[in-house]
Protein backbone atom coordinates (compact mmCIF):
# COMPACT_ATOMS: atom_id res chain seq x y z
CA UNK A 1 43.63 -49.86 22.60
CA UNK A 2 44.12 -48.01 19.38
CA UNK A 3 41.97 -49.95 17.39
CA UNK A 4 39.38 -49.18 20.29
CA UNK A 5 39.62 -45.39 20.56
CA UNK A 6 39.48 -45.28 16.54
CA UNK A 7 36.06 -47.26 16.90
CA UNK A 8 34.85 -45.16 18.87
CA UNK A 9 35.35 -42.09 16.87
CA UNK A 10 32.95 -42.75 14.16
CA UNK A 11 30.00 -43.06 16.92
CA UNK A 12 30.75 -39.90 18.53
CA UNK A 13 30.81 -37.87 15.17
CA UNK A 14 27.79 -39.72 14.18
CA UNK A 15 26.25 -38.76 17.47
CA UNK A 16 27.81 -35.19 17.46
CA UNK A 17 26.09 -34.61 13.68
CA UNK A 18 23.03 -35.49 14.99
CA UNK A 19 22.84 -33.77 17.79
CA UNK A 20 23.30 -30.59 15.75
CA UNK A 21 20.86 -31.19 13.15
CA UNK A 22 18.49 -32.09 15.92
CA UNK A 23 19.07 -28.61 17.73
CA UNK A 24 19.10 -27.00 14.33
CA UNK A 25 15.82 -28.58 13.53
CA UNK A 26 14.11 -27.47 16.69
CA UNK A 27 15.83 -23.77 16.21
CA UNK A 28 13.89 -24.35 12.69
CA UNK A 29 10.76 -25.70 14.15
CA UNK A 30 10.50 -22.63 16.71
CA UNK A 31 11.27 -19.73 14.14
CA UNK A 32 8.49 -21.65 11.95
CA UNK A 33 5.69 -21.58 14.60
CA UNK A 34 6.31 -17.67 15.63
CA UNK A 35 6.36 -16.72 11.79
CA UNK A 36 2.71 -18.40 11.68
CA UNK A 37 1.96 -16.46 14.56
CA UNK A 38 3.29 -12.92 13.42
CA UNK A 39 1.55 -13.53 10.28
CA UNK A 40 -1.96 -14.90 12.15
CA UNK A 41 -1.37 -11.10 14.32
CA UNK A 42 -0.69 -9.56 11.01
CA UNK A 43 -4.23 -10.79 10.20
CA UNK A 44 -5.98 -9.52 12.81
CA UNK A 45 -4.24 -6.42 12.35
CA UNK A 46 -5.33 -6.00 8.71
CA UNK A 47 -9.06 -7.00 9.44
CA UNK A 48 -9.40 -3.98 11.60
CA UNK A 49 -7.65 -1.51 8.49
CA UNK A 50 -10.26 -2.85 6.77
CA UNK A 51 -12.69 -2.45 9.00
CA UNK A 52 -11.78 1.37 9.80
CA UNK A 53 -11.42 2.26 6.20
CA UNK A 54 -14.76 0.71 5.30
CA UNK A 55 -16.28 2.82 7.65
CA UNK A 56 -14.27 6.02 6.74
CA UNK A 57 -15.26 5.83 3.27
CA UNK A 58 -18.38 5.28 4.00
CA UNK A 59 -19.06 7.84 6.80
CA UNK A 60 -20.52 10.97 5.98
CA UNK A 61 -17.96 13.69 4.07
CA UNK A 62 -16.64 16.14 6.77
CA UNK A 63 -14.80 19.44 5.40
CA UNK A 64 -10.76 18.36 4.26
CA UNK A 65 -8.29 18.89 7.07
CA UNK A 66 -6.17 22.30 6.51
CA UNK A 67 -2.03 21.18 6.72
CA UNK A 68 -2.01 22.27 10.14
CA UNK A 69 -5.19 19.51 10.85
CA UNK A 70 -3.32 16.94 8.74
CA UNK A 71 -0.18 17.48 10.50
CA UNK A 72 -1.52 16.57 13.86
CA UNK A 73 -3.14 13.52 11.88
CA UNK A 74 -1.56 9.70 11.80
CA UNK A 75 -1.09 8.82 7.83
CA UNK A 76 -3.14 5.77 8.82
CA UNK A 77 -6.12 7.50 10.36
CA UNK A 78 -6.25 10.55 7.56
CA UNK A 79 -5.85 8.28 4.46
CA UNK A 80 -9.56 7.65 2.75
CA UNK A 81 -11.28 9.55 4.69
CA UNK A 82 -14.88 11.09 3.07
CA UNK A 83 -13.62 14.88 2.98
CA UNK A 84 -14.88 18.10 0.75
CA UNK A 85 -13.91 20.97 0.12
CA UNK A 86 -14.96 24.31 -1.71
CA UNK A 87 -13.47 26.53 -4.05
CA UNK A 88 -12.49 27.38 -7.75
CA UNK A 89 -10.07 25.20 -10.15
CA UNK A 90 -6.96 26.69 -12.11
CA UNK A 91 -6.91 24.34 -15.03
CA UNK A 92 -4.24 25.94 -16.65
CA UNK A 93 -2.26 24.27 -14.18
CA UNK A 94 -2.72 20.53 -14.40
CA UNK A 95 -1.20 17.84 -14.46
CA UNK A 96 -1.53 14.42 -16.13
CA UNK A 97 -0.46 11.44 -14.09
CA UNK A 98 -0.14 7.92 -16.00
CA UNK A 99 -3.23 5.66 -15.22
CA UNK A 100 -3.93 1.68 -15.85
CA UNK A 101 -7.38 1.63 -14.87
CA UNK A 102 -10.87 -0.72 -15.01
CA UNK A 103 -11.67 1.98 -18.44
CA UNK A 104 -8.31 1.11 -19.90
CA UNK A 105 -4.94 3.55 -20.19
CA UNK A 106 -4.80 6.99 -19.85
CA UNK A 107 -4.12 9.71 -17.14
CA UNK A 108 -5.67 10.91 -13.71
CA UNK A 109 -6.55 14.71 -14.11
CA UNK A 110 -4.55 16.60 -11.34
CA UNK A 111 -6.10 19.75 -11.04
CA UNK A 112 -5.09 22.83 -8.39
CA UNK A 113 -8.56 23.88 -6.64
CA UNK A 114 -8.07 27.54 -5.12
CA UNK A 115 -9.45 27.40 -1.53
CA UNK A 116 -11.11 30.68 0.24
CA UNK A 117 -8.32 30.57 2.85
CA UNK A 118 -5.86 30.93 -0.11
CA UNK A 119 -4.16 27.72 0.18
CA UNK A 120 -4.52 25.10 -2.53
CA UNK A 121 -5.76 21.36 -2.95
CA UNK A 122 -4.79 18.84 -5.28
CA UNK A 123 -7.65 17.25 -6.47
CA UNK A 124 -7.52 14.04 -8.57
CA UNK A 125 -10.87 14.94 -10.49
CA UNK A 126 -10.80 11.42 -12.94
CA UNK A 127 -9.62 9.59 -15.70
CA UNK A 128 -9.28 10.69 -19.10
CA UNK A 129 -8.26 8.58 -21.58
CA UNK A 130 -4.63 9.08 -24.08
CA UNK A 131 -6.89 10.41 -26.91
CA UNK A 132 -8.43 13.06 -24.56
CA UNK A 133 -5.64 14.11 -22.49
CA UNK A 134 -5.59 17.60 -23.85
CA UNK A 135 -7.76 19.90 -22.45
CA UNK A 136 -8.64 21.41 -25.77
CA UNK A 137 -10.86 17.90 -26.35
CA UNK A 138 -12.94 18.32 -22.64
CA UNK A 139 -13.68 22.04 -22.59
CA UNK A 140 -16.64 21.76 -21.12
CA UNK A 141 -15.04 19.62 -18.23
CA UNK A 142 -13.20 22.90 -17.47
CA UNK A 143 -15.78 25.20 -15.66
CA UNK A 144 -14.62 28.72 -14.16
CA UNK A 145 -16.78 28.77 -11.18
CA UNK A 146 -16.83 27.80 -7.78
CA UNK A 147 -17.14 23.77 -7.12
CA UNK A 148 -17.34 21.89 -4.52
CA UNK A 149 -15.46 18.26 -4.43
CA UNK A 150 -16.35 15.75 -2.31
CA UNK A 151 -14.21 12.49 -2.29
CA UNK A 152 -11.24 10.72 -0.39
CA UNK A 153 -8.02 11.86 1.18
CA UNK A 154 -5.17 10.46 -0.38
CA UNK A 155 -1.57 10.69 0.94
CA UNK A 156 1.13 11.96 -1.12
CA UNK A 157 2.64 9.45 -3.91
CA UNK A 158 6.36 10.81 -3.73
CA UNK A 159 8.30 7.74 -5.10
CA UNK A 160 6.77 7.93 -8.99
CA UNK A 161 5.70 4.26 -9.47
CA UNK A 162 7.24 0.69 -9.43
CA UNK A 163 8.82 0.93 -12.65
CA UNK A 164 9.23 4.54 -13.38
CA UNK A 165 10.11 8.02 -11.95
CA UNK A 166 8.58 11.15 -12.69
CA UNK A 167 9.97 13.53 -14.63
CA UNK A 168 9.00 17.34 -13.56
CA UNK A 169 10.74 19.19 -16.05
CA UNK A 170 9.02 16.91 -18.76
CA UNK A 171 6.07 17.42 -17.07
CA UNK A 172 5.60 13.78 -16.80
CA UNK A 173 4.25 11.81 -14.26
CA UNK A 174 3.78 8.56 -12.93
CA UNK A 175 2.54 9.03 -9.28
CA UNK A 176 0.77 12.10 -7.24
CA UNK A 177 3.69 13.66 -5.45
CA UNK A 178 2.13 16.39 -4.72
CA UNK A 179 5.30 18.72 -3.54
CA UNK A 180 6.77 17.69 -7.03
CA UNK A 181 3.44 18.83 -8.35
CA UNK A 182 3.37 22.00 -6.57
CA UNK A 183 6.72 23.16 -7.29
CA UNK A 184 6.50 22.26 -10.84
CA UNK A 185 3.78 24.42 -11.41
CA UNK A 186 4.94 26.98 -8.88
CA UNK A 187 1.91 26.94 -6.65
CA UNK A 188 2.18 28.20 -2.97
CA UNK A 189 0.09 27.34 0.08
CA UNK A 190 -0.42 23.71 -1.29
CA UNK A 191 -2.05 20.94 1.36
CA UNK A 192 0.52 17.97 1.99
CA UNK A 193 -2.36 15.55 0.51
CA UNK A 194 -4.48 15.16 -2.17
CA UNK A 195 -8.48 14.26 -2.99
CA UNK A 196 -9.81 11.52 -5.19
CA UNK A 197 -13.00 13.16 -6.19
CA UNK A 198 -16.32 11.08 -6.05
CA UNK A 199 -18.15 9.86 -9.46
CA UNK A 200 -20.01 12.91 -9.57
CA UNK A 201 -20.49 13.56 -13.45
CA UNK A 202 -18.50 16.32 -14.78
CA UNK A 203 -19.68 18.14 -17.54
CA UNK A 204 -19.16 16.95 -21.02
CA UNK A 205 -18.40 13.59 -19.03
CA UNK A 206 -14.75 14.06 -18.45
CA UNK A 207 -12.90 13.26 -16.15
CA UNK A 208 -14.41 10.30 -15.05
CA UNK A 209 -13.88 10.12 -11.20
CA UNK A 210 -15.03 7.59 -8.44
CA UNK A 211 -12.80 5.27 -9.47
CA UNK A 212 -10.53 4.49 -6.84
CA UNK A 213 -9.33 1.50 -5.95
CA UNK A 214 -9.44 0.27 -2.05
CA UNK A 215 -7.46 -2.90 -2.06
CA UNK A 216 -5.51 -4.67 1.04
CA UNK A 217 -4.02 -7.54 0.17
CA UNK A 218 -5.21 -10.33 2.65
CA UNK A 219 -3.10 -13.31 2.43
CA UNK A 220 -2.33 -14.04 6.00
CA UNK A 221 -4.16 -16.73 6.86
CA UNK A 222 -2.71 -19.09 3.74
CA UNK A 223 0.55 -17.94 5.02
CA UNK A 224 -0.25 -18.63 8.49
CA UNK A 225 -1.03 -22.17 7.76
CA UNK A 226 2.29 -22.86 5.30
CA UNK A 227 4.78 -21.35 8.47
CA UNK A 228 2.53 -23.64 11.11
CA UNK A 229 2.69 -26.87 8.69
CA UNK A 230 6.28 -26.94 7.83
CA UNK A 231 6.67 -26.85 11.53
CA UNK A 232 4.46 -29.41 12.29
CA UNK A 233 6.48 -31.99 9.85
CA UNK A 234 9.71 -30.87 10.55
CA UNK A 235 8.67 -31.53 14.72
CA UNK A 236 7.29 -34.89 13.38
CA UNK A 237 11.23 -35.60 10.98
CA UNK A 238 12.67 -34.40 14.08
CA UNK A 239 10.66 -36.86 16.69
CA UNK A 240 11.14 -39.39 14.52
CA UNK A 241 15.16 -38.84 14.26
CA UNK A 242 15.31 -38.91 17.81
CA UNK A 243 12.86 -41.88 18.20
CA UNK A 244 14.85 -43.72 16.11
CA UNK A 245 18.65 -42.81 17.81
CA UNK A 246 16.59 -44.19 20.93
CA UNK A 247 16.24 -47.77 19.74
CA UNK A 248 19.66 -47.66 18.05
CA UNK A 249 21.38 -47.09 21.30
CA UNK A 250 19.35 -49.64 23.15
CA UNK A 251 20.36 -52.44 20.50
């Protein structure tokens, strides 16, 4: 009898073991299939960002929200959209934000533009490169009058960047926050966003604007078809296991 039960002990186990690695597998083959299927809906989902940005930026420029316009705005329905906006620049008060761009290293030009309401916009009006970051080089860039900018809404930038933070009371930055911004150069009445301006030539050639970058990263699909192929062999291990437990049994 003892020598019985203790045969019998083994087999269970065995049996036990693979009974939960089979339920583990399907638990495995399950979560695979709805991660392909999240990312196939993430897909779809990105294909229509695209598509509404596309047309945003390509629609014609309406005039830039005021804060209480923005406010009533989704971030995902203001961002890029064609916008302009009137007024004069104080370019005694901007700001230099580091820049890796298609014209190599160097800084956006942040400038305040004075609206007639008396609030103010940031305005991103272009690259400059390190040798001409001071405005003493691009004086001609730096015209007193009225201007009108036309280019994309932006939404603040108030993290600084991957690898570094900005540093107001160096007067170095890394991203457009533009409350940072604001307070740094103690400017009231400032819109919670700010404008990439359009590739209109500025005088004397500097900044150099237009040249921002629209990119959604659109990796979905190749995703999609990794989470729905692991599940596919692990449900063909896993029918196989079982298949094979079958005719074990039977002999």
């Amino acid at each position: 009898m003892t020598d019985s039960f203790s045969g019998h002990m083994p087999r269970r186990r065995t049996r036990l073991t693979i009974l939960s690695l089979g339920i583990l597998a399907l638990l495995l083959v399950i979560a695979f299939v709805a991660l392909g299927t999240w990312q196939v809906e993430r897909r779809i989902w990105k294909h229509d960002l695209i598509a509404r940005v596309d047309a945003r930026v390509h629609a014609a420029a309406t005039a830039a929200p005021t804060a209480s316009e923005f406010a009533a705005l989704l971030p995902r329905d203001a961002e890029y959209r064609h916008v302009t906006v009137t007024g004069r620049f104080l370019h005694d008060r901007e700001s230099l934000v580091y820049a890796a761009t298609e014209l190599g290293a160097g800084y956006w030009v942040i400038t305040p533009l004075q609206v007639a309401d008396g609030t103010v916009v940031l305005v991103n009006r272009g690259f400059v490169p390190t040798e001409r970051r001071a405005p003493q080089t691009r004086l001609e860039g730096q015209g007193s009058g009225e201007a009108t900018v036309t280019g994309l809404l932006r939404l603040d930038e108030p993290r600084g960047s991957v690898l570094r933070n900005n540093v107001p009371a160096e007067d170095r930055w890394y991203s457009r926050d533009v409350a940072a911004i604001a307070a740094s150069h103690q400017l009231a009445g400032v819109r919670p966003y700010f404008i990439d301006a359009d590739d209109t030539a500025n005088p004397g050639g500097l900044p150099v604007g237009g040249l921002t970058r629209i990119i959604f990263p659109d990796n979905h699909l190749v995703y999609a078809i990794t989470w729905y192929s692991l599940a596919i062999l692990l449900a063909g291990g896993l029918a196989y296991a079982v298949r094979s437990e079958i005719r074990a049994r039977r002999t």
